[in-house]
Protein backbone atom coordinates (compact mmCIF):
# COMPACT_ATOMS: atom_id res chain seq x y z
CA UNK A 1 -7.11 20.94 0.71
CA UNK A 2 -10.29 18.97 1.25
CA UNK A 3 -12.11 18.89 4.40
CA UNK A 4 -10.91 15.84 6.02
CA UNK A 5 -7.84 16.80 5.45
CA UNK A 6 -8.05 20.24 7.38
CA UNK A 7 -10.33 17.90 9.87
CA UNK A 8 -7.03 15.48 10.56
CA UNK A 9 -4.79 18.48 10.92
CA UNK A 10 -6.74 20.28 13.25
CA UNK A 11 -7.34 16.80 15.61
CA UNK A 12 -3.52 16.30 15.20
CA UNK A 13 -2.80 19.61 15.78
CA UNK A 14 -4.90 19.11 18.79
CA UNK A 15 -3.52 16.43 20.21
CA UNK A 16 0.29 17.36 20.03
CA UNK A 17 -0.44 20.62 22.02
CA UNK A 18 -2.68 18.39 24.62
CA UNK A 19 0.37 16.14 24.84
CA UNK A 20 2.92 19.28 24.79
CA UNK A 21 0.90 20.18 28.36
CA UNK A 22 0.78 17.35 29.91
CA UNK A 23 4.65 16.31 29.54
CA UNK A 24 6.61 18.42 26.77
CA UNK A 25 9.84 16.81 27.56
CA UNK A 26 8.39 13.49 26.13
CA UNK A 27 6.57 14.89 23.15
CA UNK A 28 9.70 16.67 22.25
CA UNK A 29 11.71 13.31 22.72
CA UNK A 30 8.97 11.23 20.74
CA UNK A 31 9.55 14.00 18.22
CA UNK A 32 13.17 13.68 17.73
CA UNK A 33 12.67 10.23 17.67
CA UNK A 34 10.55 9.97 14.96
CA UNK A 35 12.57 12.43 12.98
CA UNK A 36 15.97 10.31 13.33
CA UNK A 37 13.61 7.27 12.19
CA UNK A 38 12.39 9.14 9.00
CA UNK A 39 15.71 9.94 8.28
CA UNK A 40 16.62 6.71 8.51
CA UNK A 41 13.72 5.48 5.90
CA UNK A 42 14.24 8.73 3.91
CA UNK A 43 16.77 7.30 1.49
CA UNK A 44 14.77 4.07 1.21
CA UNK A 45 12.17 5.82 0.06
CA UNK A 46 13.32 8.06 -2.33
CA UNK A 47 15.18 4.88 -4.03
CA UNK A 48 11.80 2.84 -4.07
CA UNK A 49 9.96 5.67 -5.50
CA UNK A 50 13.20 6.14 -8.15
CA UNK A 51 12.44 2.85 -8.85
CA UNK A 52 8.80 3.04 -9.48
CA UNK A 53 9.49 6.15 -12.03
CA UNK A 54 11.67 4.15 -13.96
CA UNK A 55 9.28 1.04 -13.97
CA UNK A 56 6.57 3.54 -15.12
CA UNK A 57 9.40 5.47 -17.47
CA UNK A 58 10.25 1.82 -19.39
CA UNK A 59 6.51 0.40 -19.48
CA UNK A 60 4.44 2.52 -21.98
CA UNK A 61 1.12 3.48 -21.16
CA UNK A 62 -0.78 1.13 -23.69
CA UNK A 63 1.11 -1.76 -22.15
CA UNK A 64 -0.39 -0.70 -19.07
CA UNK A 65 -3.68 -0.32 -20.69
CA UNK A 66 -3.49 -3.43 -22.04
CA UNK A 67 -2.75 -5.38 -19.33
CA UNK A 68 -4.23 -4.21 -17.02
CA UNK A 69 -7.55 -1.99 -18.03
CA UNK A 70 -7.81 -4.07 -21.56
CA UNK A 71 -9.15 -7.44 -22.61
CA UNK A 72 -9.69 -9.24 -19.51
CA UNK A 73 -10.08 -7.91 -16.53
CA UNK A 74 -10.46 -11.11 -14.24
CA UNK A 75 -7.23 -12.52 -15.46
CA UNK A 76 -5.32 -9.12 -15.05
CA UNK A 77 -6.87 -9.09 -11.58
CA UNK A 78 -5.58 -12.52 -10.21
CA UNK A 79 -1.74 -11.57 -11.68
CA UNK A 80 -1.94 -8.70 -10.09
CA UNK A 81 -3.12 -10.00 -6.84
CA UNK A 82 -0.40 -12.67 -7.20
CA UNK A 83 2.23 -9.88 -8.14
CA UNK A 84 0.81 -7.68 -4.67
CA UNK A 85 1.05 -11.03 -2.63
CA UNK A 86 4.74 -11.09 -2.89
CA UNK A 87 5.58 -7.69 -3.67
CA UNK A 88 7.12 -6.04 -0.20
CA UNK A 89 6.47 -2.26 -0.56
CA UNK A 90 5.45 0.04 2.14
CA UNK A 91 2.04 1.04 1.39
CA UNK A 92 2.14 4.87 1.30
CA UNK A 93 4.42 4.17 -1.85
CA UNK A 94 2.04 1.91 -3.09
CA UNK A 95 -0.65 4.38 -3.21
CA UNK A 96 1.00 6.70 -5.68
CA UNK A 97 1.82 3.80 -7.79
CA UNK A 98 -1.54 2.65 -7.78
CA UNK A 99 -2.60 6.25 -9.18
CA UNK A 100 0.22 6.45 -11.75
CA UNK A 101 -1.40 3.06 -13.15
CA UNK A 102 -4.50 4.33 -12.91
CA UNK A 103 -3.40 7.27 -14.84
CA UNK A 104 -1.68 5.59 -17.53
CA UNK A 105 -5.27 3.33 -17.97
CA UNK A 106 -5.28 0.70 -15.93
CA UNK A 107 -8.83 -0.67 -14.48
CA UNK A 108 -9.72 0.16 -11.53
CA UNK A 109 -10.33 -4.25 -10.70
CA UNK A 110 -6.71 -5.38 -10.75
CA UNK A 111 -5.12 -1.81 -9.15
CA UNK A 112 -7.37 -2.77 -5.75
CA UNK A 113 -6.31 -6.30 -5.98
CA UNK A 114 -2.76 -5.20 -6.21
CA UNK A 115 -3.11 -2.92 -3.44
CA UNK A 116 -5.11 -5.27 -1.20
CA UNK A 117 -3.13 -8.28 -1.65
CA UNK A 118 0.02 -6.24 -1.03
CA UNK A 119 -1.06 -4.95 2.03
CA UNK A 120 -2.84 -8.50 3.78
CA UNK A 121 -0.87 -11.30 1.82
CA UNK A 122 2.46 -12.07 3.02
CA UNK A 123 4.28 -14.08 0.83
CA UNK A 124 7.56 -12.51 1.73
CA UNK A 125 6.49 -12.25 5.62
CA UNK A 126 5.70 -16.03 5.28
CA UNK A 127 8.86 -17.60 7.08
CA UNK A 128 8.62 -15.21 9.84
CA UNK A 129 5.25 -15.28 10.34
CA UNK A 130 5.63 -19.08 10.02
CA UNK A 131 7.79 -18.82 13.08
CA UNK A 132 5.24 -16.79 15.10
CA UNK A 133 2.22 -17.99 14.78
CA UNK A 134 2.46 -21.49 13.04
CA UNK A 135 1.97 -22.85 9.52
CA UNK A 136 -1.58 -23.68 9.55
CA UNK A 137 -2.25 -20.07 10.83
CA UNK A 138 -0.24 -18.72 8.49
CA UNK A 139 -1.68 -20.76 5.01
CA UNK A 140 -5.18 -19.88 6.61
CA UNK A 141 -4.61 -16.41 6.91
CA UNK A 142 -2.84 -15.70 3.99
CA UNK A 143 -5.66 -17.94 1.63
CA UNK A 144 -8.33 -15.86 2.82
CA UNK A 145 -6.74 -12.39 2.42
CA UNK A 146 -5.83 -13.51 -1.02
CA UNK A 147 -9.40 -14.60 -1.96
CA UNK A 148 -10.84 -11.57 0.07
CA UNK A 149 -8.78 -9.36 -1.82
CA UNK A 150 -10.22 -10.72 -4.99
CA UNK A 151 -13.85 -10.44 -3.74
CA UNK A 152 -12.71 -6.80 -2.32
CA UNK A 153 -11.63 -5.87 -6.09
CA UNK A 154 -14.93 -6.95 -7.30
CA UNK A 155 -17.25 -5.54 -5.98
CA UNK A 156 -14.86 -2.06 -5.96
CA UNK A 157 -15.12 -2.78 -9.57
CA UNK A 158 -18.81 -2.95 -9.24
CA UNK A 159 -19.60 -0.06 -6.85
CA UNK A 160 -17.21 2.45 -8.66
């Protein structure tokens, strides 16, 4: 275990017993709360994950590789910025994913794309967030997260 971690442990750890004093019968009801809600997402979990092994299981390695860490890199980085855009995945499962490509060769360029377009661009979101905020708020936003993610994957590609 790394530092940081042991550092967010300890502040967590911290803060649960400072909330435990000041009103334990509400800590303990936020934390049966939050248990009956990751029981609730438990199962959709597990199935997304299942379904990321068997995406990984079917897809070879070099296909990977050559898709994504081979020939060109800009090109592999706007499909997979497209593919995060309407993708709908929590992100803690995307993170893992985005490892498991890396390990199986993809570049580094079109893995951050993925990840940051999945996590700003709503394509999926769109009607709702449509509904919210407006349509002209909603293109904008969504245009600039999409091209910020590309710069984003850039220069990651650069600095690492």
């Amino acid at each position: 275990m790394d530092i940081f971690t042991k550092v967010f442990w300890a502040i967590t750890l911290l803060w649960f017993a400072g909330s435990m004093i000041k009103d334990r019968k509400k800590t303990l009801d936020s934390v049966k709360m939050s248990t009956g809600m990751m029981k609730g997402m438990g199962s959709e979990i597990v199935a997304i994950l299942f379904l990321i092994g068997l995406i990984l299981t079917f897809i070879p390695p070099e296909t990977i590789k050559q898709f994504m860490g081979g020939s060109n890199v800009l090109l592999s980085t706007v499909v997979f910025a497209f593919v995060g855009s309407i993708t709908l995945i929590p992100a803690f499962v995307a993170f893992p994913l985005a490892g498991s490509l890396m390990d199986s060769g993809a570049s580094i360029v079109p893995v951050v794309a993925f990840i940051t377009t999945l996590t700003m661009v709503g394509v999926v979101t769109f009607p709702l967030e449509k509904k919210e905020f407006g349509v002209k708020f909603t293109i904008t936003r969504n245009l600039l997260s999409f091209a910020f993610a590309i710069i984003i994957a850039l220069v990651m590609g650069v600095l690492i």
